[in-house]
C-alpha atoms as a PDB file:
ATOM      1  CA  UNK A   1    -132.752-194.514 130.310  1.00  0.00           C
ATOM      2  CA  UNK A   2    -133.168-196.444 127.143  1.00  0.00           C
ATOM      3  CA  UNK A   3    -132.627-200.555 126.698  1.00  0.00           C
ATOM      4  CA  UNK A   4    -129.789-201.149 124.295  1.00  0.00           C
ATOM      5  CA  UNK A   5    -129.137-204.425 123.023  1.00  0.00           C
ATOM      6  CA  UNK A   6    -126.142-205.571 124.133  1.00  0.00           C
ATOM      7  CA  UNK A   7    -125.098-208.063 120.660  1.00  0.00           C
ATOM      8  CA  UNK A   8    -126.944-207.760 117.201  1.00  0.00           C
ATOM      9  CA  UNK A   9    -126.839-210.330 114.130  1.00  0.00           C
ATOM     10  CA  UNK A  10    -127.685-209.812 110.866  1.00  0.00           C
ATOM     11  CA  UNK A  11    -128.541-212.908 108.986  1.00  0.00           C
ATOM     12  CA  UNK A  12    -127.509-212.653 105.532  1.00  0.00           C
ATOM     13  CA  UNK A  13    -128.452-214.330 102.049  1.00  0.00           C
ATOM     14  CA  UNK A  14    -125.713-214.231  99.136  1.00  0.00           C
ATOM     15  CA  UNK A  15    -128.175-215.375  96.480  1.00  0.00           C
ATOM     16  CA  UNK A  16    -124.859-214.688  94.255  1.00  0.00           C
ATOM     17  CA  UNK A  17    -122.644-217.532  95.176  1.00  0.00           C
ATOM     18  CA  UNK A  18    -124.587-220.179  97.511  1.00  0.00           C
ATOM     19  CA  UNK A  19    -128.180-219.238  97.698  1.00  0.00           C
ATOM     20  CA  UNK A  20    -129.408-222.250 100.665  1.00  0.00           C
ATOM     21  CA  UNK A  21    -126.953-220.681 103.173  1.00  0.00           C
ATOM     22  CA  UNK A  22    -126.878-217.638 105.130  1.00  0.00           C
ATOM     23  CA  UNK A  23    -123.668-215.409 106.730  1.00  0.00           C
ATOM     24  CA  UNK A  24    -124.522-214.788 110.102  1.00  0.00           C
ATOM     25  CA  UNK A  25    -122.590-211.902 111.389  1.00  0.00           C
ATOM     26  CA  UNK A  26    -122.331-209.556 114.043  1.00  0.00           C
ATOM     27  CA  UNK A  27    -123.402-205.762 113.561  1.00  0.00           C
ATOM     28  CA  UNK A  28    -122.767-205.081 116.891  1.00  0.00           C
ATOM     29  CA  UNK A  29    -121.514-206.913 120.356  1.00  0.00           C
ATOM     30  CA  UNK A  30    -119.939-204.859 123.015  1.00  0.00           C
ATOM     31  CA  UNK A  31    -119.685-207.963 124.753  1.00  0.00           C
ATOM     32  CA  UNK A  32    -116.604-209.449 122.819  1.00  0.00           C
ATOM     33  CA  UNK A  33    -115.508-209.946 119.537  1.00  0.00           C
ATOM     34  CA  UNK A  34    -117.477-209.373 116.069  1.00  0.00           C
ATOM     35  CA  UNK A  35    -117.950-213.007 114.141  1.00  0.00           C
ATOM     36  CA  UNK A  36    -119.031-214.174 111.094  1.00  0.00           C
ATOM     37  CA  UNK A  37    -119.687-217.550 110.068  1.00  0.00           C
ATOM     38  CA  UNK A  38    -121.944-219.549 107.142  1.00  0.00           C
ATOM     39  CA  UNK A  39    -124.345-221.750 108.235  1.00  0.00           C
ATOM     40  CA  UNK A  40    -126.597-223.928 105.814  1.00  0.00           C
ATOM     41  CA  UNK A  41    -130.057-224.950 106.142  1.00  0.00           C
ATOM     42  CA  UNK A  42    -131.715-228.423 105.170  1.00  0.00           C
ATOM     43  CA  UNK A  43    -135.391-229.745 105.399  1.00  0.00           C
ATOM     44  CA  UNK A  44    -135.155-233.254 105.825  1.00  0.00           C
ATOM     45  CA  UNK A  45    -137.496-236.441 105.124  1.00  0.00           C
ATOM     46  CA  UNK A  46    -139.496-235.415 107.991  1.00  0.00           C
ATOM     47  CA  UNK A  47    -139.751-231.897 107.374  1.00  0.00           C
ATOM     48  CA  UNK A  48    -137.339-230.949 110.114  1.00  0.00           C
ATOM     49  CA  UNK A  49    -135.319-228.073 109.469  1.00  0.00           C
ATOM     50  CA  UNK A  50    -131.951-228.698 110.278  1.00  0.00           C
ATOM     51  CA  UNK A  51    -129.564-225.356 110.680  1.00  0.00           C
ATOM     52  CA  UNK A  52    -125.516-226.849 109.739  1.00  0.00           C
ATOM     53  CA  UNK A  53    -122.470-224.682 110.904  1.00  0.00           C
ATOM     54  CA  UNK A  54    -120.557-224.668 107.491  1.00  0.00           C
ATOM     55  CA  UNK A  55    -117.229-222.621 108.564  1.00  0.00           C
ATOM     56  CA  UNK A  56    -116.429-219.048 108.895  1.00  0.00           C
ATOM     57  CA  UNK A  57    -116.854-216.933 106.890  1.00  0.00           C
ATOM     58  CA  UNK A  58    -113.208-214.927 105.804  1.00  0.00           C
ATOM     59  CA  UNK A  59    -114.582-213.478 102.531  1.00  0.00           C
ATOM     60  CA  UNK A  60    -116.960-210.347 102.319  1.00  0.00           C
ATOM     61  CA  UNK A  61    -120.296-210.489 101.028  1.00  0.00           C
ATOM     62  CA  UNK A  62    -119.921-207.522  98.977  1.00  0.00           C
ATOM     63  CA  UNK A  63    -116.713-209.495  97.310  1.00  0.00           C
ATOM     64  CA  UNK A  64    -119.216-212.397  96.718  1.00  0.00           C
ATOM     65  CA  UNK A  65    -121.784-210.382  95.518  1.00  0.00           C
ATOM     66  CA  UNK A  66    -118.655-208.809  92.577  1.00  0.00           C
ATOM     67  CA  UNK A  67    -117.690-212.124  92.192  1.00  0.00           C
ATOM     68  CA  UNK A  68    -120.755-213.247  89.999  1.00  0.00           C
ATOM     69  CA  UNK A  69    -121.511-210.792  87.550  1.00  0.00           C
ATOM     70  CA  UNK A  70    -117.336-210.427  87.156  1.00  0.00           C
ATOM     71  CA  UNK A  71    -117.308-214.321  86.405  1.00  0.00           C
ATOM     72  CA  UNK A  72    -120.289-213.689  83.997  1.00  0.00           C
ATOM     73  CA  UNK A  73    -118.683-211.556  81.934  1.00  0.00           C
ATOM     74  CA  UNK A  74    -115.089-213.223  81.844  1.00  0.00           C
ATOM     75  CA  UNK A  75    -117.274-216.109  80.329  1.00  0.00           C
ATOM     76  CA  UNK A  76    -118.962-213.889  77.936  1.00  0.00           C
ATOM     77  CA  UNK A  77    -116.046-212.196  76.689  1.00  0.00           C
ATOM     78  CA  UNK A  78    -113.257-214.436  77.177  1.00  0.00           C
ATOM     79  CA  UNK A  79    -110.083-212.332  78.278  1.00  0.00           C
ATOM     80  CA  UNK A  80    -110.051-208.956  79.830  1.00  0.00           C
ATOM     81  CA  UNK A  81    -107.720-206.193  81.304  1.00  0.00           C
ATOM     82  CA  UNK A  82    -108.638-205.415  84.963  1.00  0.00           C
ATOM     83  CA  UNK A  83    -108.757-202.139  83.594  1.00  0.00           C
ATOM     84  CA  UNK A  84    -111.972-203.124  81.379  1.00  0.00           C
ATOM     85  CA  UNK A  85    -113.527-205.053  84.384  1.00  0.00           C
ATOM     86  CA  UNK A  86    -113.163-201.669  86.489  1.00  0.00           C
ATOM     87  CA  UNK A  87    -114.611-199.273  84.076  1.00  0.00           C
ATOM     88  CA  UNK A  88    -117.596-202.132  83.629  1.00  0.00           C
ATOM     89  CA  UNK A  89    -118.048-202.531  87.233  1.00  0.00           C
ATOM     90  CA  UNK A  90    -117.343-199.225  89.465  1.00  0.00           C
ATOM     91  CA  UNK A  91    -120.511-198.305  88.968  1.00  0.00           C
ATOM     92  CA  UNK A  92    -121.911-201.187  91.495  1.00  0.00           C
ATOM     93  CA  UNK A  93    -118.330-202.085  93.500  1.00  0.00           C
ATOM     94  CA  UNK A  94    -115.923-199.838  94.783  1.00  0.00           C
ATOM     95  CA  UNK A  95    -112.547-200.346  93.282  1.00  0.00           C
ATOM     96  CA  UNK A  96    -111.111-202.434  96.044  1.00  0.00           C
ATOM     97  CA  UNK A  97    -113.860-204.980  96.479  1.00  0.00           C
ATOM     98  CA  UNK A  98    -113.265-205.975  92.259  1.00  0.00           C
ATOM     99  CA  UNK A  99    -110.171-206.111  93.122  1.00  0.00           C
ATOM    100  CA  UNK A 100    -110.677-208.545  96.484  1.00  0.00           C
ATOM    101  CA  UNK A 101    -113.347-210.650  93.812  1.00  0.00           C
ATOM    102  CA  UNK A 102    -110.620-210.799  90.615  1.00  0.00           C
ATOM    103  CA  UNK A 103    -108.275-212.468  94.053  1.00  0.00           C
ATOM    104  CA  UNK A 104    -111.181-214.844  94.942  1.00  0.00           C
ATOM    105  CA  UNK A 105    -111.909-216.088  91.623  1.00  0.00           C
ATOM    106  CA  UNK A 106    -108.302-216.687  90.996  1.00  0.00           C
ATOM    107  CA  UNK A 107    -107.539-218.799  94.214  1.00  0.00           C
ATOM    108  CA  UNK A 108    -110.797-220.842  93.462  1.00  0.00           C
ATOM    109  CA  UNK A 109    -110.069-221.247  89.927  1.00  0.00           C
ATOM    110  CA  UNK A 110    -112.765-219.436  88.201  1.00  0.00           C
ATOM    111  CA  UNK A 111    -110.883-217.183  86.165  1.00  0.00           C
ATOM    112  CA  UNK A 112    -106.941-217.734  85.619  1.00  0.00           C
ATOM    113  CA  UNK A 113    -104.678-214.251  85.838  1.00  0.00           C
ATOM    114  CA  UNK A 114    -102.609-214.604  82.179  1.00  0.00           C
ATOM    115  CA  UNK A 115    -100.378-211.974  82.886  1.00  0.00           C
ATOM    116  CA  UNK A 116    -100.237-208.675  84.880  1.00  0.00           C
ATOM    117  CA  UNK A 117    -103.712-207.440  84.736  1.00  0.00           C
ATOM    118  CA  UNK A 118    -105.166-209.251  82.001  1.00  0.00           C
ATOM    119  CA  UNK A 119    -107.321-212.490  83.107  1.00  0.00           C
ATOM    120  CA  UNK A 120    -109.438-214.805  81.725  1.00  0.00           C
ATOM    121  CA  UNK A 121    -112.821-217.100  82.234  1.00  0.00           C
ATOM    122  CA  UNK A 122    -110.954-220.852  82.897  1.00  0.00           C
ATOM    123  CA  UNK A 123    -112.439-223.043  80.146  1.00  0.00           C
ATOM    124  CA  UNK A 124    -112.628-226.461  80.774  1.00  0.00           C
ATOM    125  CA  UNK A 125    -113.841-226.107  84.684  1.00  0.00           C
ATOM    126  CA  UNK A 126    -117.100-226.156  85.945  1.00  0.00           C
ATOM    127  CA  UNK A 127    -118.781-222.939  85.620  1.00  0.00           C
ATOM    128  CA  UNK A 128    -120.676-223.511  88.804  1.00  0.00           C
ATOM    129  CA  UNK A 129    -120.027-221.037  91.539  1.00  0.00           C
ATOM    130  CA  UNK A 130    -122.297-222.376  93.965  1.00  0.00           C
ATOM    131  CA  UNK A 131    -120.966-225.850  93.533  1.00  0.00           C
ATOM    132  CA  UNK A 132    -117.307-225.274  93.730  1.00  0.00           C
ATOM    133  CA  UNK A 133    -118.006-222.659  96.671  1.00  0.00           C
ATOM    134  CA  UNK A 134    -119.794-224.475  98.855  1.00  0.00           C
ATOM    135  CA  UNK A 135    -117.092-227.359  98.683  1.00  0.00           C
ATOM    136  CA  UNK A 136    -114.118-224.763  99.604  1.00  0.00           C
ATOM    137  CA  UNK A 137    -116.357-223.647 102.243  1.00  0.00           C
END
């Protein structure tokens, strides 16, 4: 007889997009139902580390790890097809999760979708990620 556990977490760091929290979510539960959520760590005056439950978490890692270098080179080149940003990318992200980040970036204003296929890096915004993200959160 062996000893299985009956929940596992994995605590996660997206260095990408908000690199003080961490995605804790559940590998495996056969007790009930898988979560994720973000939680955020602080040290505070008195070097107390305080753990703060920040939401859950909807979005992927893997889309928030695209997310980045997609931004990246938006701002470095301006205006590209999704086309482009595939062939650039499908090396490191499978097809659907550019396509899940090109989504995120467009709801949270990053990048602005000119016409079918063809976006661009939103001038005039904060280029932030972390910033922005952590506020939608």
């Amino acid at each position: 007889m062996f000893n299985e556990p009956d929940i596992v977490y994995l605590l996660e760091q997206c260095k990408a997009i908000i690199p003080e929290d961490r995605i804790l979510k559940t590998v495996k539960n056969r007790l009930g139902e898988e979560i994720s959520i973000r939680l955020g760590f602080e040290v505070d005056e008195e070097e107390v580390l305080k753990i703060m439950f920040k939401g859950e978490e909807k979005t992927d890692t893997q889309v928030l790890k695209a997310a980045k270098p997609i931004l990246e080179h938006l701002k470095k080149v301006g205006i590209d097809k999704r086309k482009n940003i595939l062939e650039v990318f499908s090396p490191s992200f499978r097809r659907a999760t550019i396509d899940n980040a090109l989504k995120f970036l467009v709801e949270k204003n990053f990048i602005v979708k000119k016409s079918r296929g063809v976006y661009s890096y939103a001038h005039g915004l904060e280029d932030d990620l972390v910033e922005v993200e952590a506020k939608t959160l």
